[in-house]
Protein backbone atom coordinates (compact mmCIF):
# COMPACT_ATOMS: atom_id res chain seq x y z
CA UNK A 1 34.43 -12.57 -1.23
CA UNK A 2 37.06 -11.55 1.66
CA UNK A 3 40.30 -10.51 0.51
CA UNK A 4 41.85 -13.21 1.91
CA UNK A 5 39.94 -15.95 -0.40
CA UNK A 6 40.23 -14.30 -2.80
CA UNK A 7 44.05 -14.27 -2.26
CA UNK A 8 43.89 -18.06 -1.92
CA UNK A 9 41.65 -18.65 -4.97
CA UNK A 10 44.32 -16.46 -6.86
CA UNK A 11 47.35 -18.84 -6.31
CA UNK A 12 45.74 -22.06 -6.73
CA UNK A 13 44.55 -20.73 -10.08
CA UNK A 14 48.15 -19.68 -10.59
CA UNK A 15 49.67 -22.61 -9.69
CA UNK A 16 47.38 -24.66 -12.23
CA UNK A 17 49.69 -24.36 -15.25
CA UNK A 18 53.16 -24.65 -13.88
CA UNK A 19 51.74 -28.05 -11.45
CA UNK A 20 50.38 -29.50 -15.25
CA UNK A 21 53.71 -28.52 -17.05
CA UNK A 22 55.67 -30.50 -14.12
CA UNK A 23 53.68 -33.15 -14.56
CA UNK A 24 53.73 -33.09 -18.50
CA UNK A 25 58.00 -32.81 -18.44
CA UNK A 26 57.54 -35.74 -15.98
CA UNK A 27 55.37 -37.93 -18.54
CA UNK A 28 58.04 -36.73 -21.40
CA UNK A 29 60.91 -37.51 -19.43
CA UNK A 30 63.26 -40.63 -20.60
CA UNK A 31 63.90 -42.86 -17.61
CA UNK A 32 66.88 -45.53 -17.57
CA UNK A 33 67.27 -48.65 -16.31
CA UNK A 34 70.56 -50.73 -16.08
CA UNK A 35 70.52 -54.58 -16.46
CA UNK A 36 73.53 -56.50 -14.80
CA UNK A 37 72.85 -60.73 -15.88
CA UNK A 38 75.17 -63.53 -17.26
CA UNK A 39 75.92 -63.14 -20.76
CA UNK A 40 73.61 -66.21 -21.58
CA UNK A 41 70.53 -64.84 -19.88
CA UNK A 42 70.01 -62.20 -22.05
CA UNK A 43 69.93 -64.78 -24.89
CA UNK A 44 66.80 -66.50 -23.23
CA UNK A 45 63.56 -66.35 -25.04
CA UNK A 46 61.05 -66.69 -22.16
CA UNK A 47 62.36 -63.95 -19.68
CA UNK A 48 62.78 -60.58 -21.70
CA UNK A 49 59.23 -60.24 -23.55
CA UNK A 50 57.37 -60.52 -20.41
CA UNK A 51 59.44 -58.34 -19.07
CA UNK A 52 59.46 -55.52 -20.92
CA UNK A 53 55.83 -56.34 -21.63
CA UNK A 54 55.44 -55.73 -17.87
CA UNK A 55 56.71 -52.52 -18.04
CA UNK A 56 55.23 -51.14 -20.84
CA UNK A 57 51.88 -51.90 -18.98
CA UNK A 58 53.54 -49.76 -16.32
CA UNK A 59 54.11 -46.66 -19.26
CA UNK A 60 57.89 -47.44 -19.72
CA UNK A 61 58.57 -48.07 -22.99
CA UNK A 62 62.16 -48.93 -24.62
CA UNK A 63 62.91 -46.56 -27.24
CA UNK A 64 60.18 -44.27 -26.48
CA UNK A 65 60.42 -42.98 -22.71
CA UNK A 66 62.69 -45.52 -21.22
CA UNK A 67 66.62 -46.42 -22.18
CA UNK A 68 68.04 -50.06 -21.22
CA UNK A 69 71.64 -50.41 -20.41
CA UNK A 70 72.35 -54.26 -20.83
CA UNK A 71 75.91 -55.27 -18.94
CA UNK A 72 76.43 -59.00 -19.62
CA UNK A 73 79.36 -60.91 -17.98
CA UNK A 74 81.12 -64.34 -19.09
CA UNK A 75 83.11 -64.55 -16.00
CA UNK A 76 82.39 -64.08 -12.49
CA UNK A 77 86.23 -62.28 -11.86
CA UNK A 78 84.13 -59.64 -14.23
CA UNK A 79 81.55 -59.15 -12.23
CA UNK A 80 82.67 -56.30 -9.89
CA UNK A 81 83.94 -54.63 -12.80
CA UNK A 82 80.82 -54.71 -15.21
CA UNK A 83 78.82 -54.11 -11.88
CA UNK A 84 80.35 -50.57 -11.49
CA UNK A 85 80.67 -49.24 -15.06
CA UNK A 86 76.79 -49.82 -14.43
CA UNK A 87 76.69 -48.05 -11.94
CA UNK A 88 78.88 -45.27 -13.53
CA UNK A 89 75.97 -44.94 -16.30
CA UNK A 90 73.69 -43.17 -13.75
CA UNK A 91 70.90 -45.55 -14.67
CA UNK A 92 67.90 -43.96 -12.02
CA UNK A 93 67.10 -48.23 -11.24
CA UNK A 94 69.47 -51.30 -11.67
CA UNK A 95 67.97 -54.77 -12.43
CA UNK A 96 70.55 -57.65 -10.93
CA UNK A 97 69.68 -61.20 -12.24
CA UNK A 98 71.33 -63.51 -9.54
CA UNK A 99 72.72 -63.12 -5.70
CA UNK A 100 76.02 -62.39 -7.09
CA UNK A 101 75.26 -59.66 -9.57
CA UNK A 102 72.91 -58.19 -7.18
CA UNK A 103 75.95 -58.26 -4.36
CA UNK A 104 78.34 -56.81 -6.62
CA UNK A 105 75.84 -53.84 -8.12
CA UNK A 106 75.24 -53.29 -4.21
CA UNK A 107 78.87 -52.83 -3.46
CA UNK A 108 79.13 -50.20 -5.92
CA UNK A 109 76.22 -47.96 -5.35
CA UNK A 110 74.48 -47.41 -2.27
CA UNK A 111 72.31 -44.78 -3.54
CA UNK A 112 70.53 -46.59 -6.98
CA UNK A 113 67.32 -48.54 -6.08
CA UNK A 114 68.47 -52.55 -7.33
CA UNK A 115 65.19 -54.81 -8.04
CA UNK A 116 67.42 -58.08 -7.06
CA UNK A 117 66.13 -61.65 -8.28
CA UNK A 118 67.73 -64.01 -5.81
CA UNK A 119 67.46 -67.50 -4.12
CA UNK A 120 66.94 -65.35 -0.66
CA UNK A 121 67.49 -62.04 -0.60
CA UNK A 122 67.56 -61.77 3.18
CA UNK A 123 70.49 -64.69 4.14
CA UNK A 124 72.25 -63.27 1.00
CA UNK A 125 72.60 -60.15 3.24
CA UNK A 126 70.96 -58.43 0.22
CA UNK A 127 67.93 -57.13 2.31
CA UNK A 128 67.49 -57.14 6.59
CA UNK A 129 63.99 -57.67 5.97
CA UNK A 130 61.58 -59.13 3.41
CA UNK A 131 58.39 -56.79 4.61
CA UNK A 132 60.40 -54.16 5.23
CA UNK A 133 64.01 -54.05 3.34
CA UNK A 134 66.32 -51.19 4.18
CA UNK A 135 69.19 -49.59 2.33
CA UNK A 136 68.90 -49.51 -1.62
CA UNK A 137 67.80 -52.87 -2.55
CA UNK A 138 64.39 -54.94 -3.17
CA UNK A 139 63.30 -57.85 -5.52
CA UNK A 140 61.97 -61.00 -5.53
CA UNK A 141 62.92 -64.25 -3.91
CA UNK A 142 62.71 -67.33 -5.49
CA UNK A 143 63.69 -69.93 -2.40
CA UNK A 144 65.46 -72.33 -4.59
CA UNK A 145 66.74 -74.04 -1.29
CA UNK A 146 63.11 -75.07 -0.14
CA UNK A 147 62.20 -75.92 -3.94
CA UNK A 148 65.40 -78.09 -3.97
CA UNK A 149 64.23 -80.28 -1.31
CA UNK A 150 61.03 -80.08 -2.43
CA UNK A 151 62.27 -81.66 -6.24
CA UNK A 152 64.21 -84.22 -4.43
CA UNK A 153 60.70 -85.62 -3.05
CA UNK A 154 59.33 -85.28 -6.34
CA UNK A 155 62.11 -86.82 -8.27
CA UNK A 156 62.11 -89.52 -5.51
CA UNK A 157 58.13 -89.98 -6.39
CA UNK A 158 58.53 -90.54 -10.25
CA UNK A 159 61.93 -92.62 -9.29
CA UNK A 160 61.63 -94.45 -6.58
CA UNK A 161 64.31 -96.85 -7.61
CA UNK A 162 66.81 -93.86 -8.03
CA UNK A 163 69.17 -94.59 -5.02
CA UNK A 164 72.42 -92.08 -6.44
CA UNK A 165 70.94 -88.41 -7.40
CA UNK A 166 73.37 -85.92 -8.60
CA UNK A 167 73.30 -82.56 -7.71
CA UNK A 168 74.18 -80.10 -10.44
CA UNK A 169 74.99 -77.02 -8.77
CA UNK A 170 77.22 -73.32 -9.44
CA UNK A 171 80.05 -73.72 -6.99
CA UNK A 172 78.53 -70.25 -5.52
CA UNK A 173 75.80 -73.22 -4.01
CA UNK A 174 77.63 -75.72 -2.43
CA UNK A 175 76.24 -74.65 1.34
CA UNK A 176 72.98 -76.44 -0.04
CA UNK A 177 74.24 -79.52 -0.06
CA UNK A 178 73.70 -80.25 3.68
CA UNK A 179 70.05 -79.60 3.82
CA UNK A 180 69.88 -81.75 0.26
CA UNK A 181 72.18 -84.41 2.03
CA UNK A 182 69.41 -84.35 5.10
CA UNK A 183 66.41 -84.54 2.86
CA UNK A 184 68.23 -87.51 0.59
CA UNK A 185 68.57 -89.74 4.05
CA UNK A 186 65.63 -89.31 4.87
CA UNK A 187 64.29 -91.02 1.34
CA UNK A 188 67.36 -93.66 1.40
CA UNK A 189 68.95 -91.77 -1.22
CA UNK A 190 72.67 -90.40 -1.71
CA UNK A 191 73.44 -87.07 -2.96
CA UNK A 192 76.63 -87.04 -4.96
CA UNK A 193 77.66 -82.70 -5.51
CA UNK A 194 79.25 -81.73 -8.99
CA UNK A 195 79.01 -77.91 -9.95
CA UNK A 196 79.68 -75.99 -13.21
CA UNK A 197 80.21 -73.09 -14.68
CA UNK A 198 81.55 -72.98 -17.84
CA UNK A 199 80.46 -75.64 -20.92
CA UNK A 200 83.46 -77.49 -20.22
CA UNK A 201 82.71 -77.85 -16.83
CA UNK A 202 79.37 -79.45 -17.62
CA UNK A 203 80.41 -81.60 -19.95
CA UNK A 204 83.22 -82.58 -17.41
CA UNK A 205 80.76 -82.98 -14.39
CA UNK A 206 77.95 -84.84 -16.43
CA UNK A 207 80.55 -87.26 -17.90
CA UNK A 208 81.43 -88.14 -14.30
CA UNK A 209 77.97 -88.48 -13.81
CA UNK A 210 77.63 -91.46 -16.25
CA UNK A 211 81.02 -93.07 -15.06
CA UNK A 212 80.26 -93.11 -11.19
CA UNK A 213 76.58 -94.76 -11.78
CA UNK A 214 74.04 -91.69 -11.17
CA UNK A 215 70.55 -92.73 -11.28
CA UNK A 216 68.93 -88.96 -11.70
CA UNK A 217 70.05 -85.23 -11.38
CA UNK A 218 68.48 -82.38 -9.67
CA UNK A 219 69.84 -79.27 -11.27
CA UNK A 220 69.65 -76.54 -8.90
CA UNK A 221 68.65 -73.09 -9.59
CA UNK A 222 71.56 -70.69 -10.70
CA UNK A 223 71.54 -67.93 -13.48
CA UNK A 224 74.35 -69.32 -14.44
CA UNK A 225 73.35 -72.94 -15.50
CA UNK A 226 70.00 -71.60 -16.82
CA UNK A 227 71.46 -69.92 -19.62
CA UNK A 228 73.23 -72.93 -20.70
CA UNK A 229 70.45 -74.80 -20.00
CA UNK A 230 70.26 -76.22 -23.68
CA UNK A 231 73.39 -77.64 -23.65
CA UNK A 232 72.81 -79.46 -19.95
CA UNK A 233 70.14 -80.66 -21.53
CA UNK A 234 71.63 -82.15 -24.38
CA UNK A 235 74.61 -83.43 -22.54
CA UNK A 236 72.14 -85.52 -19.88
CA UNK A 237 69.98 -86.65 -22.73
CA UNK A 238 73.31 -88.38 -24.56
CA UNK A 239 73.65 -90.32 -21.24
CA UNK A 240 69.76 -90.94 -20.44
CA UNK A 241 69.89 -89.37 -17.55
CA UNK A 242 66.72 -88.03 -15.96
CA UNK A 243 66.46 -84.56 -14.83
CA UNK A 244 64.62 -82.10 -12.65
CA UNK A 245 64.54 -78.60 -12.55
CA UNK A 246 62.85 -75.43 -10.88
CA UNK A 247 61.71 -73.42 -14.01
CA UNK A 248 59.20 -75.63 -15.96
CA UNK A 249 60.65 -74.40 -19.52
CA UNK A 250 63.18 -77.08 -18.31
CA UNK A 251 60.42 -80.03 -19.14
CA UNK A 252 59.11 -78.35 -22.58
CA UNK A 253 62.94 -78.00 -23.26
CA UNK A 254 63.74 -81.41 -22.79
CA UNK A 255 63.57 -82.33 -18.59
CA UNK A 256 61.81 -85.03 -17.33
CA UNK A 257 60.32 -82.86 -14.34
CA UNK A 258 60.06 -79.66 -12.88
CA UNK A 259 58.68 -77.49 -10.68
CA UNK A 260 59.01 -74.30 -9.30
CA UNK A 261 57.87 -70.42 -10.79
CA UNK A 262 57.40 -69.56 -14.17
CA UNK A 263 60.60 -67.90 -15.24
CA UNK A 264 58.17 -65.44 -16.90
CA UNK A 265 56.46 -64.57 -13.98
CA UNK A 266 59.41 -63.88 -11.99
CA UNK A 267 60.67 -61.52 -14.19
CA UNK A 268 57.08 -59.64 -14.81
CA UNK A 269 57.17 -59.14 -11.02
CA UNK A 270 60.66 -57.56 -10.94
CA UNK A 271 59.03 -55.21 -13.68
CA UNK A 272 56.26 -54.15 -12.05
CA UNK A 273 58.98 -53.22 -8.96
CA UNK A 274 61.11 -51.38 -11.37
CA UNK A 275 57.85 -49.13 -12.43
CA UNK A 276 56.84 -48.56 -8.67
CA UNK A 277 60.78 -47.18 -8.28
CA UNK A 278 61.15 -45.33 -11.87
CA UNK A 279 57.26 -43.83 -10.67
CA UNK A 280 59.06 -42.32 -7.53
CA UNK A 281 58.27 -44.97 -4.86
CA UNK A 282 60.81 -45.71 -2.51
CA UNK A 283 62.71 -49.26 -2.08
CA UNK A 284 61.96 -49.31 1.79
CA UNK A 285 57.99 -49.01 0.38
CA UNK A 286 58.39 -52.00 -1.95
CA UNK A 287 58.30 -55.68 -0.01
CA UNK A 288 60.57 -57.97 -1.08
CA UNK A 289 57.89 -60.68 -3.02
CA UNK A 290 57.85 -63.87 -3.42
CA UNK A 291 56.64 -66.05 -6.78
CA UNK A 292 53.20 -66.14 -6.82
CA UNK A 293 52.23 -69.48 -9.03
CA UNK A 294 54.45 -73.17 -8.51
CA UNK A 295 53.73 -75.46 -11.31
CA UNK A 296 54.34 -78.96 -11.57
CA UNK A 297 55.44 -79.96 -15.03
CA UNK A 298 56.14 -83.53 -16.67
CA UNK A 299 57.34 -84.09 -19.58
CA UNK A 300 55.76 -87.74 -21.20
CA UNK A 301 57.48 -87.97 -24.08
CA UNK A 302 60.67 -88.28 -22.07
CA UNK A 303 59.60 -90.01 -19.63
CA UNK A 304 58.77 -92.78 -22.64
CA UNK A 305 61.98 -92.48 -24.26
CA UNK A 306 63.78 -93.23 -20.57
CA UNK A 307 61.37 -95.96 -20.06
CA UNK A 308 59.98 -94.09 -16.91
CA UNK A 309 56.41 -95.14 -16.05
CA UNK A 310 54.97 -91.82 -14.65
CA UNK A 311 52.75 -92.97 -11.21
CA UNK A 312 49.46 -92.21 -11.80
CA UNK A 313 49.46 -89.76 -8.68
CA UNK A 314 51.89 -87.99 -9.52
CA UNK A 315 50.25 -87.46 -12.60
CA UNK A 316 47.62 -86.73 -11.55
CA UNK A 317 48.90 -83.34 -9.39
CA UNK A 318 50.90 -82.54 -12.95
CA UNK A 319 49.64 -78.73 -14.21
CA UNK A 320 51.25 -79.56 -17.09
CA UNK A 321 52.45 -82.83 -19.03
CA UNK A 322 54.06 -82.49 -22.14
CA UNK A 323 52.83 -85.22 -24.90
């Protein structure tokens, strides 16, 4: 063998044991990740297994080799605030549930990698680019304004008599209502805007509902008014008022209709992202995604106690109706 080689042979034998103890202090190394939601999200049932199912199947597992920082906050004035004591953790990824959480992570950190679930990250100024999104931030968008047009057609289908639909929104979402007020012409239907926060504020806006003669509500996607979904629910149910939604929990919970992602799915996605970025990938490498499954989902035992009569082909494109 020349000397040379044999050199070569040398140091690649050599360099066997330090390149497996890197890689073992990598696979023993705790990684953390910082969560920045509404207070009432982290109280839902259907997001947080699959999640951190999702990342287990990615080798991240709480308590073992992965540490979870939950930040919840009751008011948006908060926001900023919790967003930056977050970021003052050093978590090595940051997980924002909403436009606004994801906004106010990105003001304080340009450096953490932020898995963002969003209406649209792009004309949220979140991301330049879905294929190709720059600075620190990824995720997955949800397009809640398409879906919301898309519900208004549906609720129009199961409804056709339904002239006055009310439009449930966070005040963060009012810019919707122009495409929604568009879309409701076109079906001979007026869109009436009330938005809500806080439990008063629903009980408030769904009140007014019932006194100005609304025929059905479309309750648009927000973080917000999903994790005090129950209690929309409730509220719309004292005054029989029909209701669609994007995430089809909404019918098993107690909605006439909806359709859009599975919540679960959503958030299994945004896990798998968060592995990819804890692994060492880089956010400019990771595509903003989109959901992958829409499900239509009816719910027949309220649609009985409303005295709705279902059409049979819109029944018929139902993945799932609740008996």
């Amino acid at each position: 063998m020349r000397r040379r080689d044999f050199i070569r042979l040398a140091g690649a034998v050599a360099a066997i044991p330090a390149f497996s103890i890197a890689r073992s202090q990598e696979a023993g190394r705790t990684r953390r990740i910082g969560i920045l939601a509404d207070d009432g999200i982290f109280r839902q049932r259907d997001i947080w297994p699959a999640f951190f199912e999702e990342l287990s199947a990615g080798g991240y597992i709480e308590g073992t080799n992965l540490q979870v920082d939950r930040r919840g906050f009751g008011q948006q004035a908060a926001l900023n605030t919790v967003a930056t004591e977050l970021v003052r953790a050093r978590s090595d990824v940051i997980h924002a549930v909403g436009a606004p959480a994801a906004q106010a992570v990105q003001r304080a950190t340009h450096n953490i990698p932020i898995v963002a679930v969003a209406d649209d990250l792009v004309t949220s100024g979140l991301v330049a680019s879905m294929s190709h999104p720059e600075g620190n931030v990824t995720g997955v968008a949800i397009f809640a304004f398409q879906l919301a047009v898309k519900r208004l057609e549906l609720l129009h289908e199961a409804l056709p008599n339904a002239k006055r639909i009310g439009m449930l929104a966070d005040p963060d979402q009012t810019t919707m209502s122009d495409v929604l007020d568009l879309a409701a012409r076109d079906l001979g239907n007026e869109i009436v805007l009330f938005t809500a926060r806080s439990n008063e504020d629903v009980t408030d806006a769904i009140d007014t509902m019932k006194a100005k003669s609304i025929d059905a509500v479309n309750v648009l996607s927000s973080p917000r008014l999903w994790s005090i979904h129950s209690l929309i629910l409730d509220r719309l149910s004292s005054h029989k008022l029909p209701s669609i939604w994007e995430w089809p929990q909404a019918a098993q919970d107690g909605a006439l209709l909806a359709y859009g992602p599975r919540v679960e799915g959503v958030a299994r996605q945004c896990a798998r992202q968060i592995a990819k970025l804890l692994r060492g990938a880089k956010v400019a490498d990771i595509p903003v995604e989109q959901p992958t499954e829409f499900v239509l989902a009816i719910n027949l035992k309220i649609a009985k106690a409303l005295g709705v009569a279902i059409p049979p082909t819109l029944l018929s494109r139902a993945d799932e109706a609740i008996e």
